[in-house]
PDB file of N, CA and C in Angstrom:
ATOM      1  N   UNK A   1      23.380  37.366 -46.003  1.00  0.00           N
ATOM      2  CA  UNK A   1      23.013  36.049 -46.430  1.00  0.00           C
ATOM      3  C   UNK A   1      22.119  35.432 -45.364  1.00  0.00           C
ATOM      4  N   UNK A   2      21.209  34.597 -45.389  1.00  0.00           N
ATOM      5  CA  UNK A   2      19.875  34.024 -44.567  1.00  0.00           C
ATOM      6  C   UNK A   2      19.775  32.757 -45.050  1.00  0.00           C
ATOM      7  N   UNK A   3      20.416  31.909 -44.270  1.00  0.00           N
ATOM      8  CA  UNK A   3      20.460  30.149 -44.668  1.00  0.00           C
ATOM      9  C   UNK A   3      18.790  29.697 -43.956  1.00  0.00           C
ATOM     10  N   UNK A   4      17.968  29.142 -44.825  1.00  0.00           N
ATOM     11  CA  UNK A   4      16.960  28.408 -44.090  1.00  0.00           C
ATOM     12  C   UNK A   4      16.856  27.121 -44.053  1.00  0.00           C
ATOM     13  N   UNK A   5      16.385  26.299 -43.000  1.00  0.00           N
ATOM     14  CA  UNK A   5      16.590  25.291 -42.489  1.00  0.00           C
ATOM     15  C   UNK A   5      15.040  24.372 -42.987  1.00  0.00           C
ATOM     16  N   UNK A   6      15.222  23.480 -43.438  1.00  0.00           N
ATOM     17  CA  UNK A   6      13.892  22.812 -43.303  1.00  0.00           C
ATOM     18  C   UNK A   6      13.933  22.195 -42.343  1.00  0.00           C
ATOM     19  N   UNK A   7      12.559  22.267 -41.780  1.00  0.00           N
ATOM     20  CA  UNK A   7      12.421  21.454 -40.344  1.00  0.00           C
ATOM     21  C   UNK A   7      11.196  20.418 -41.019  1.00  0.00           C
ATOM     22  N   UNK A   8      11.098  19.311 -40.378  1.00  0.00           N
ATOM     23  CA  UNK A   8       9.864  18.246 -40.032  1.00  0.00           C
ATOM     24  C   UNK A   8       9.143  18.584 -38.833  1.00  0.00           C
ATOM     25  N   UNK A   9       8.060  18.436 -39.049  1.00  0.00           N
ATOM     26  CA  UNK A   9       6.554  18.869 -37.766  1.00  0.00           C
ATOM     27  C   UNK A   9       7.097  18.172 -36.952  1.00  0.00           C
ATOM     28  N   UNK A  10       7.557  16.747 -37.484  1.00  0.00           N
ATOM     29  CA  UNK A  10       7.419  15.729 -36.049  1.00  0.00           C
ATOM     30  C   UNK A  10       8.893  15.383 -36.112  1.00  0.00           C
ATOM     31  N   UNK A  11       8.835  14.352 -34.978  1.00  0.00           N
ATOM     32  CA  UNK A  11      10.020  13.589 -34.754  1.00  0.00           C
ATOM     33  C   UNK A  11      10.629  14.325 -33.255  1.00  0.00           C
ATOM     34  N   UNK A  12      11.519  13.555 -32.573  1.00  0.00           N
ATOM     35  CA  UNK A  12      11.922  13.660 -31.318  1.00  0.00           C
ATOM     36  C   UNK A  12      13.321  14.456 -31.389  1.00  0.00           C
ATOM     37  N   UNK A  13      13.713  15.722 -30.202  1.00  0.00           N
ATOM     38  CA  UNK A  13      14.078  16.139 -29.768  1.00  0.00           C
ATOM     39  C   UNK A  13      15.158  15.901 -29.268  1.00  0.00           C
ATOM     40  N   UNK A  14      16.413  16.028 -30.006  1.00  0.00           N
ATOM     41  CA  UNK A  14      17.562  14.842 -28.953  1.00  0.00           C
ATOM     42  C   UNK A  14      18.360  15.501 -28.192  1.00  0.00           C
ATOM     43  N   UNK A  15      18.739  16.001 -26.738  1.00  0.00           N
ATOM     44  CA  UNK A  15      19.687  16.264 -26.126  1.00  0.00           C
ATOM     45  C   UNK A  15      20.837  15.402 -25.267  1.00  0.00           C
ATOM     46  N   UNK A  16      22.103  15.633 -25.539  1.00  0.00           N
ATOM     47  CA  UNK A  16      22.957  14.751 -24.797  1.00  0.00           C
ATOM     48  C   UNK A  16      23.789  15.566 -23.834  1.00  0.00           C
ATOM     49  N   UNK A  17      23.936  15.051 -22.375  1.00  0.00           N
ATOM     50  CA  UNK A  17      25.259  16.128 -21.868  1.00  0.00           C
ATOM     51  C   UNK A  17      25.895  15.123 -21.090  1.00  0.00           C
ATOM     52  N   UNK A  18      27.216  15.171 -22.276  1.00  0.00           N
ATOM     53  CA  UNK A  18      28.002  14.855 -21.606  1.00  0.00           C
ATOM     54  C   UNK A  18      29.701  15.237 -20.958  1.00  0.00           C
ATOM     55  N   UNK A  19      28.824  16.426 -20.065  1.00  0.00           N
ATOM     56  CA  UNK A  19      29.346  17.029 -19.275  1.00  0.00           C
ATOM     57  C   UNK A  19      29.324  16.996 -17.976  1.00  0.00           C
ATOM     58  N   UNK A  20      30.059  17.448 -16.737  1.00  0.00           N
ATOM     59  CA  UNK A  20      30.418  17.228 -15.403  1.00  0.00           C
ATOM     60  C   UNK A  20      29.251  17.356 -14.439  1.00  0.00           C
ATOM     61  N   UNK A  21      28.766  18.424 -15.325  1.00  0.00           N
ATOM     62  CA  UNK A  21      27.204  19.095 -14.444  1.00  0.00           C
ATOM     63  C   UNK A  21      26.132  19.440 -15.136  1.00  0.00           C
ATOM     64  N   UNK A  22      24.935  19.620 -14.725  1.00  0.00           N
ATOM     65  CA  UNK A  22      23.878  19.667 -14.918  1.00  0.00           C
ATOM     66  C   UNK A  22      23.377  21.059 -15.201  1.00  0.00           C
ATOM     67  N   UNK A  23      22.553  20.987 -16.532  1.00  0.00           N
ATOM     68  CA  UNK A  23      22.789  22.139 -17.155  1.00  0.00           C
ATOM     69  C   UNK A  23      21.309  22.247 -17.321  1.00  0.00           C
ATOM     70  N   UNK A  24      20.227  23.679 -17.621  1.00  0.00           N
ATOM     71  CA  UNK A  24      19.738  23.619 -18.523  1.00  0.00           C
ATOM     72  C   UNK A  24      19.412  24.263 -19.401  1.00  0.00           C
ATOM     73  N   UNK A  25      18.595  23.265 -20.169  1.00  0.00           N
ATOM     74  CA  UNK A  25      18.311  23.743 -21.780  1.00  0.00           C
ATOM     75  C   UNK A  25      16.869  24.638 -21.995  1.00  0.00           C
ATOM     76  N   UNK A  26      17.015  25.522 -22.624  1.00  0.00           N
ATOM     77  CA  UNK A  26      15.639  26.275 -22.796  1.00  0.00           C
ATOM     78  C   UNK A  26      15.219  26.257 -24.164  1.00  0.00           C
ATOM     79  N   UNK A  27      14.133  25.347 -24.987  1.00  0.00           N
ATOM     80  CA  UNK A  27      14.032  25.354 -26.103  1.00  0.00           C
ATOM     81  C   UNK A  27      13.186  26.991 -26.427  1.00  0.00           C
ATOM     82  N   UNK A  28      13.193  27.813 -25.771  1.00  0.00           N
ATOM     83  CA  UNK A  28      11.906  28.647 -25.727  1.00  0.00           C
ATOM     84  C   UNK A  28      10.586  28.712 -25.921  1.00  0.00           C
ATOM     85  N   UNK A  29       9.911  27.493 -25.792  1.00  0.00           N
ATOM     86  CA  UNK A  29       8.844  26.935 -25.554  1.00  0.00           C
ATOM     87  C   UNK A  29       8.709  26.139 -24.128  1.00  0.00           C
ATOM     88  N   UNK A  30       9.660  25.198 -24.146  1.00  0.00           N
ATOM     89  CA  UNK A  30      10.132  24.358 -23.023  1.00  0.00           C
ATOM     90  C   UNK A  30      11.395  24.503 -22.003  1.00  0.00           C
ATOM     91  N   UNK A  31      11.823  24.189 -21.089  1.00  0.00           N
ATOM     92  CA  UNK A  31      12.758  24.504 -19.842  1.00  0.00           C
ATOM     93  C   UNK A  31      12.901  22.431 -19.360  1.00  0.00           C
ATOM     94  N   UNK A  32      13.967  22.502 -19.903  1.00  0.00           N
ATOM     95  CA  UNK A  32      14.344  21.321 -19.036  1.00  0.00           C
ATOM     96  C   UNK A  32      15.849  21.258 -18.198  1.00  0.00           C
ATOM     97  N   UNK A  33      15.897  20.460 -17.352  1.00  0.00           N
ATOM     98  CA  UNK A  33      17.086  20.123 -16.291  1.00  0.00           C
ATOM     99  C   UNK A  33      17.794  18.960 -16.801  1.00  0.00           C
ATOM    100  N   UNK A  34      19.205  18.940 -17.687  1.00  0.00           N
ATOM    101  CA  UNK A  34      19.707  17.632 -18.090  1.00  0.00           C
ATOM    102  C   UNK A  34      20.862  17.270 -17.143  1.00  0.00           C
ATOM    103  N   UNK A  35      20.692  15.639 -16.463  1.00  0.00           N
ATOM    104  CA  UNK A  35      21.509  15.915 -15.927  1.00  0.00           C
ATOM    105  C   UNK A  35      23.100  15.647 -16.254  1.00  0.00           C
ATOM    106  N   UNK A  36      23.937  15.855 -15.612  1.00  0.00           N
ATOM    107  CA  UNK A  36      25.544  15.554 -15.673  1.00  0.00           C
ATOM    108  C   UNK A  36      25.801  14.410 -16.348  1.00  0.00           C
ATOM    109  N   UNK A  37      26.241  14.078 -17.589  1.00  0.00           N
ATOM    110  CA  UNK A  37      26.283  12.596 -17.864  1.00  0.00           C
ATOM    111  C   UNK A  37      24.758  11.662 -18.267  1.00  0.00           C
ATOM    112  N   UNK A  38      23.968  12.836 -18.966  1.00  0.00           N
ATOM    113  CA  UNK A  38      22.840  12.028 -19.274  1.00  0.00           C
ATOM    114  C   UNK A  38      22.348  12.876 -20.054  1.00  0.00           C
ATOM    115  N   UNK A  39      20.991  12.912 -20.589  1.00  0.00           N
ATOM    116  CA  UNK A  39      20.051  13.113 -22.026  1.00  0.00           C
ATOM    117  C   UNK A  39      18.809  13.282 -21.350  1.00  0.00           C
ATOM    118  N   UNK A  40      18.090  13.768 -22.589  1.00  0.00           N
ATOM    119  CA  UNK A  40      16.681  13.860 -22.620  1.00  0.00           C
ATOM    120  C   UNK A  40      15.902  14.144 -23.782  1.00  0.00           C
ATOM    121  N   UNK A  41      14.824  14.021 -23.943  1.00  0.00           N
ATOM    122  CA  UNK A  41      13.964  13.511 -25.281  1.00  0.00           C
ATOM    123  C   UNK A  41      13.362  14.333 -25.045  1.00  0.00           C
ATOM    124  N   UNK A  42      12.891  15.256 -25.975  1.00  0.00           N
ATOM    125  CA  UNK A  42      11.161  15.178 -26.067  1.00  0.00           C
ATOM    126  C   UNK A  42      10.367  14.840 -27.424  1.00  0.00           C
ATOM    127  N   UNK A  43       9.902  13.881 -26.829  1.00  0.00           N
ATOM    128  CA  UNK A  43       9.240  12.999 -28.190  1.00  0.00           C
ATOM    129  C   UNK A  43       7.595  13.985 -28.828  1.00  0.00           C
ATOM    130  N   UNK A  44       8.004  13.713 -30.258  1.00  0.00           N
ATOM    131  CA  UNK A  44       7.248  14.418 -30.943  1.00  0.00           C
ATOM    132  C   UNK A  44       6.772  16.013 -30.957  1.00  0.00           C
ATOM    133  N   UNK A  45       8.569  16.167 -30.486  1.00  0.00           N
ATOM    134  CA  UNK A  45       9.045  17.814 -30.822  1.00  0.00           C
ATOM    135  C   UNK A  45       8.658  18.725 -31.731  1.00  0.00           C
ATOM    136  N   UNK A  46       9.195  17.997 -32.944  1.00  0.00           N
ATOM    137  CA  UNK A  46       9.346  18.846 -33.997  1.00  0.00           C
ATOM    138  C   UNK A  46      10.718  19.882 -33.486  1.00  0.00           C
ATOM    139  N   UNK A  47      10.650  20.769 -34.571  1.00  0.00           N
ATOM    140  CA  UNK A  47      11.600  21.666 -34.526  1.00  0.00           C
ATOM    141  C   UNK A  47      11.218  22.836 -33.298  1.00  0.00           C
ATOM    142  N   UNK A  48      12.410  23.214 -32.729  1.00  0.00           N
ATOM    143  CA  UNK A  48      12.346  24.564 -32.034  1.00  0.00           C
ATOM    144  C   UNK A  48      11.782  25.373 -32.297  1.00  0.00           C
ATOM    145  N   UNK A  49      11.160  26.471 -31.462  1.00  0.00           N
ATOM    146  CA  UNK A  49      10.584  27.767 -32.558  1.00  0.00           C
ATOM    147  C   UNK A  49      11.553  29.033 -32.849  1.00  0.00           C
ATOM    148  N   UNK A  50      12.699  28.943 -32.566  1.00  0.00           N
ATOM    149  CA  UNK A  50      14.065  29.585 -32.980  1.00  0.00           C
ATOM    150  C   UNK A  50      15.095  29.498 -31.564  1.00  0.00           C
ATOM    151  N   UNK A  51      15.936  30.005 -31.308  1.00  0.00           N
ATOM    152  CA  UNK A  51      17.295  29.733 -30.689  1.00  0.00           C
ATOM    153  C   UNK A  51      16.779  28.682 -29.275  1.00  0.00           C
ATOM    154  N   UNK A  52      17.835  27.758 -28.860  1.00  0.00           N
ATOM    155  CA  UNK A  52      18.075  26.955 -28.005  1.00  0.00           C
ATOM    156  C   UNK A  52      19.326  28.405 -26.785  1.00  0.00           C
ATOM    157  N   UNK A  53      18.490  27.947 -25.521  1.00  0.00           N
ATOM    158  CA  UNK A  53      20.016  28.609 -24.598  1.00  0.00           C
ATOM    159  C   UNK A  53      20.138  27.723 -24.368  1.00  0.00           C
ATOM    160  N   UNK A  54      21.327  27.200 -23.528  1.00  0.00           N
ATOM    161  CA  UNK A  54      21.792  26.479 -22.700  1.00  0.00           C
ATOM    162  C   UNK A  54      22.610  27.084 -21.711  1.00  0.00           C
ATOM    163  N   UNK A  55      22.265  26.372 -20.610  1.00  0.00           N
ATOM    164  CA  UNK A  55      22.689  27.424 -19.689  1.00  0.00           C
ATOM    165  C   UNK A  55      23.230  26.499 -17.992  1.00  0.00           C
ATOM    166  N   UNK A  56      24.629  27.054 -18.251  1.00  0.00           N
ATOM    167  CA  UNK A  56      25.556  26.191 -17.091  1.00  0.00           C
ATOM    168  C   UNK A  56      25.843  26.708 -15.771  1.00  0.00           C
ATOM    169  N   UNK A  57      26.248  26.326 -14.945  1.00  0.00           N
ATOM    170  CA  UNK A  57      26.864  27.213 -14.171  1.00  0.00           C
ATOM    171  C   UNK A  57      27.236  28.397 -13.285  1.00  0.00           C
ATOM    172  N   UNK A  58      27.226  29.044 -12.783  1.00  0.00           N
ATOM    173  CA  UNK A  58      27.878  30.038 -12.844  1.00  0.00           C
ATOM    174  C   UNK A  58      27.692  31.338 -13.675  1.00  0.00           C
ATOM    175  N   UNK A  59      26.417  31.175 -13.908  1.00  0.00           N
ATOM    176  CA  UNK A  59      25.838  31.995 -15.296  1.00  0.00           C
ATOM    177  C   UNK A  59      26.353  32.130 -16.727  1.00  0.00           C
ATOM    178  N   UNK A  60      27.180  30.910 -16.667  1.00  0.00           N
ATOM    179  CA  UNK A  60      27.619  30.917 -18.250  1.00  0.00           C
ATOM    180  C   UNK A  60      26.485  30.185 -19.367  1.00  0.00           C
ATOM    181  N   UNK A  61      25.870  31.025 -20.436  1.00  0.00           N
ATOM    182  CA  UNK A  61      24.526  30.465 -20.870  1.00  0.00           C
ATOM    183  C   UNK A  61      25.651  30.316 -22.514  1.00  0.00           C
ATOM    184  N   UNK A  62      24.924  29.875 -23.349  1.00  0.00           N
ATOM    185  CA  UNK A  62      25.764  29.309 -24.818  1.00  0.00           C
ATOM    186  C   UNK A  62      24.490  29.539 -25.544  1.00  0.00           C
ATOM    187  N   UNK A  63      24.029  30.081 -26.862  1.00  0.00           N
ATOM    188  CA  UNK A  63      22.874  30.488 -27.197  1.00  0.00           C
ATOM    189  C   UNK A  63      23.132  29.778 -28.875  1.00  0.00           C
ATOM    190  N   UNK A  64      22.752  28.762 -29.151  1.00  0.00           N
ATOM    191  CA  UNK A  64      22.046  27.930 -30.204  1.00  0.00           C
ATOM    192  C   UNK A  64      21.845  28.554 -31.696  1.00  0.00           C
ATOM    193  N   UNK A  65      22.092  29.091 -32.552  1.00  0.00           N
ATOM    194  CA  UNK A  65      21.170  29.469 -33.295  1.00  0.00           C
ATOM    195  C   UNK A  65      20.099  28.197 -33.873  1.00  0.00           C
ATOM    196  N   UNK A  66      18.712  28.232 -34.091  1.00  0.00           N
ATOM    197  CA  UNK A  66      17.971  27.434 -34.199  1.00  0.00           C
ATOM    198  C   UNK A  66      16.899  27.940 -35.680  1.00  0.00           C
ATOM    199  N   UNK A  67      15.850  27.438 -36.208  1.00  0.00           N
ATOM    200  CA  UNK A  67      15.528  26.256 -35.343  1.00  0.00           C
ATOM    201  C   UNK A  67      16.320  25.090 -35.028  1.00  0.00           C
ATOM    202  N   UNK A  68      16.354  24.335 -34.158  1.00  0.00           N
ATOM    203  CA  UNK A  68      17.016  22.993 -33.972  1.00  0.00           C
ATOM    204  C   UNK A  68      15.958  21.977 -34.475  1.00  0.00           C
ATOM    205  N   UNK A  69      15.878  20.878 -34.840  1.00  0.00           N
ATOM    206  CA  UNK A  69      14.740  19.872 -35.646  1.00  0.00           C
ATOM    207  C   UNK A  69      15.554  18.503 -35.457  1.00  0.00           C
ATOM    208  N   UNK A  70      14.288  17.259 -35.804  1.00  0.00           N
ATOM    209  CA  UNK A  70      14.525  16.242 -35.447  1.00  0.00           C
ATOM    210  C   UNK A  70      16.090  15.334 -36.249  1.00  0.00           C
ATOM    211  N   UNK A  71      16.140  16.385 -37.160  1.00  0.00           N
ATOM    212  CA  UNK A  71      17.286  15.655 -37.655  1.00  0.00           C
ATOM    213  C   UNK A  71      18.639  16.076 -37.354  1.00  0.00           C
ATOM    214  N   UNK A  72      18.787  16.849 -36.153  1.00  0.00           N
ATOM    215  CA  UNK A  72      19.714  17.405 -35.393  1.00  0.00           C
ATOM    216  C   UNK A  72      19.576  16.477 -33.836  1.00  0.00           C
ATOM    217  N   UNK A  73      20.154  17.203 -33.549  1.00  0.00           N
ATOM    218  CA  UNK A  73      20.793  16.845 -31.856  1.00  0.00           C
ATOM    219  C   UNK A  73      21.894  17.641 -31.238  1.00  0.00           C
ATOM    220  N   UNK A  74      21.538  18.389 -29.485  1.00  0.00           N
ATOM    221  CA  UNK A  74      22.239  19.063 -28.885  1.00  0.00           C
ATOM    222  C   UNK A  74      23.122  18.283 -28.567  1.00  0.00           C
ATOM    223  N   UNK A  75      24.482  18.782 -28.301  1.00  0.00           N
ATOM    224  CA  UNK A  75      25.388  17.759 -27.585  1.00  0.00           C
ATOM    225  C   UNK A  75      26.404  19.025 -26.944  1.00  0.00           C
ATOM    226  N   UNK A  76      26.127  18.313 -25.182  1.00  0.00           N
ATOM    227  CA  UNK A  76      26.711  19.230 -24.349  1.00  0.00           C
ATOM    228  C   UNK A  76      27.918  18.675 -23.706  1.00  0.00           C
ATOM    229  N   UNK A  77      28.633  19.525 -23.786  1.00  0.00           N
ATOM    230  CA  UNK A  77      30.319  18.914 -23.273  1.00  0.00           C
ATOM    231  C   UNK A  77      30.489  20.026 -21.571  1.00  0.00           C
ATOM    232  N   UNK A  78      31.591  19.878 -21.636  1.00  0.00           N
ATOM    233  CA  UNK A  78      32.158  20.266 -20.343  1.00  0.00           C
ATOM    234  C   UNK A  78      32.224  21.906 -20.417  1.00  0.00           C
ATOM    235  N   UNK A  79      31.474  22.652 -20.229  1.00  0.00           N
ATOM    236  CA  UNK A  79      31.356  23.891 -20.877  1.00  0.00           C
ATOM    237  C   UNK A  79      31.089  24.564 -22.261  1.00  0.00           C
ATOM    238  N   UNK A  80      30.694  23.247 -23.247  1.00  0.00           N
ATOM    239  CA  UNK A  80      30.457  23.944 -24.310  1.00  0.00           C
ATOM    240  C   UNK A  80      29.040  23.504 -24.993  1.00  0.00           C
ATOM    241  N   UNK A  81      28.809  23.570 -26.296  1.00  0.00           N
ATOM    242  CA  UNK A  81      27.150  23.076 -26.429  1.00  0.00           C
ATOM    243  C   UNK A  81      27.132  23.362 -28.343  1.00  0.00           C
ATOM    244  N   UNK A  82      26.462  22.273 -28.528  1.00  0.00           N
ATOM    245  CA  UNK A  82      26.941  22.688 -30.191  1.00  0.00           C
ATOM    246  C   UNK A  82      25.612  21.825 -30.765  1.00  0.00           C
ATOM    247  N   UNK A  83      25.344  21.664 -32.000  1.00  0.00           N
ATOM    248  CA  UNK A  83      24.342  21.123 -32.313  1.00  0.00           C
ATOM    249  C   UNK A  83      24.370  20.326 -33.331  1.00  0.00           C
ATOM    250  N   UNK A  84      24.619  19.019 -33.633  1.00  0.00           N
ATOM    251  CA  UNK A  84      24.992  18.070 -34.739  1.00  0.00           C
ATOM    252  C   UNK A  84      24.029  16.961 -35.482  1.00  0.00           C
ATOM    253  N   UNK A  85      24.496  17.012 -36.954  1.00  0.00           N
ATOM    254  CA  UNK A  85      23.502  16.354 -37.259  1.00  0.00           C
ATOM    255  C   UNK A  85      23.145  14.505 -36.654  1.00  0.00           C
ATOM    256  N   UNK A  86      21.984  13.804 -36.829  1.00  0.00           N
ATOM    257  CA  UNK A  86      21.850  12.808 -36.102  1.00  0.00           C
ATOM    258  C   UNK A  86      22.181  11.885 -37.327  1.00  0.00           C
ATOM    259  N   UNK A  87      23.577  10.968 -36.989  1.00  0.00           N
ATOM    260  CA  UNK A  87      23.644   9.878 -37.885  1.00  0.00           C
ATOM    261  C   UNK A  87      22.396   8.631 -38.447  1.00  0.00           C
ATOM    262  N   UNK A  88      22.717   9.059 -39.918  1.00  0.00           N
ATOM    263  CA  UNK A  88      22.183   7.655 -39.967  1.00  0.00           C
ATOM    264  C   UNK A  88      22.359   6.471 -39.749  1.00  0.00           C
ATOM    265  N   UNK A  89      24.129   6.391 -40.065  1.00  0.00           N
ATOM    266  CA  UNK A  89      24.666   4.926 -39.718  1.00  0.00           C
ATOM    267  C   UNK A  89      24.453   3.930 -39.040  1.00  0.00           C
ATOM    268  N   UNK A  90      23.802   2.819 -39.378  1.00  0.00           N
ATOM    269  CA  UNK A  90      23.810   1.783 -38.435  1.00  0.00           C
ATOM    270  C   UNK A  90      24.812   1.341 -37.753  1.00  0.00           C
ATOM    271  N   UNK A  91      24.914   0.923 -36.512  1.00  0.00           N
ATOM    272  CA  UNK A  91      26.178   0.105 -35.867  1.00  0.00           C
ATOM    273  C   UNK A  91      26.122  -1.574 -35.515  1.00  0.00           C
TER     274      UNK A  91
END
């Protein structure tokens, strides 16, 4: 079975970690450093061009299946890394 994802060209990139330490993320295009208790954007992303690593520690890396797209968002915990959709809900 082969689930496909529609992605949008545009729209921003959402990563959150909120985890102890500073991790990073490799969209395989891009390499960023998030730190401990914080986020990062990249505006007018679009979607990944397939898997996200993330990568902690101690060489413990967590591998994404992707694409990831603007209507998603990474969210990094204390060793783990998962990818959820971005609410619409207003607050």
């Amino acid at each position: 079975m082969v689930t496909l994802t529609a992605c949008n060209d545009e729209g921003d990139l959402i990563i959150s970690n909120n985890g102890p330490t500073d991790v990073i993320v490799d969209t395989g295009d891009d390499e960023v450093t998030v730190d401990a208790n914080g986020g990062a954007v990249f505006h007018d992303y679009g979607c990944t061009s397939g898997d996200v690593t993330v990568k902690f520690a101690f060489d413990q890396e967590i591998l994404l299946a992707g694409p990831v797209c603007p209507d998603q968002q990474i969210v990094i915990g204390d060793g783990t890394a998962r990818v959820e959709p971005i609410s619409t809900q207003q607050t």
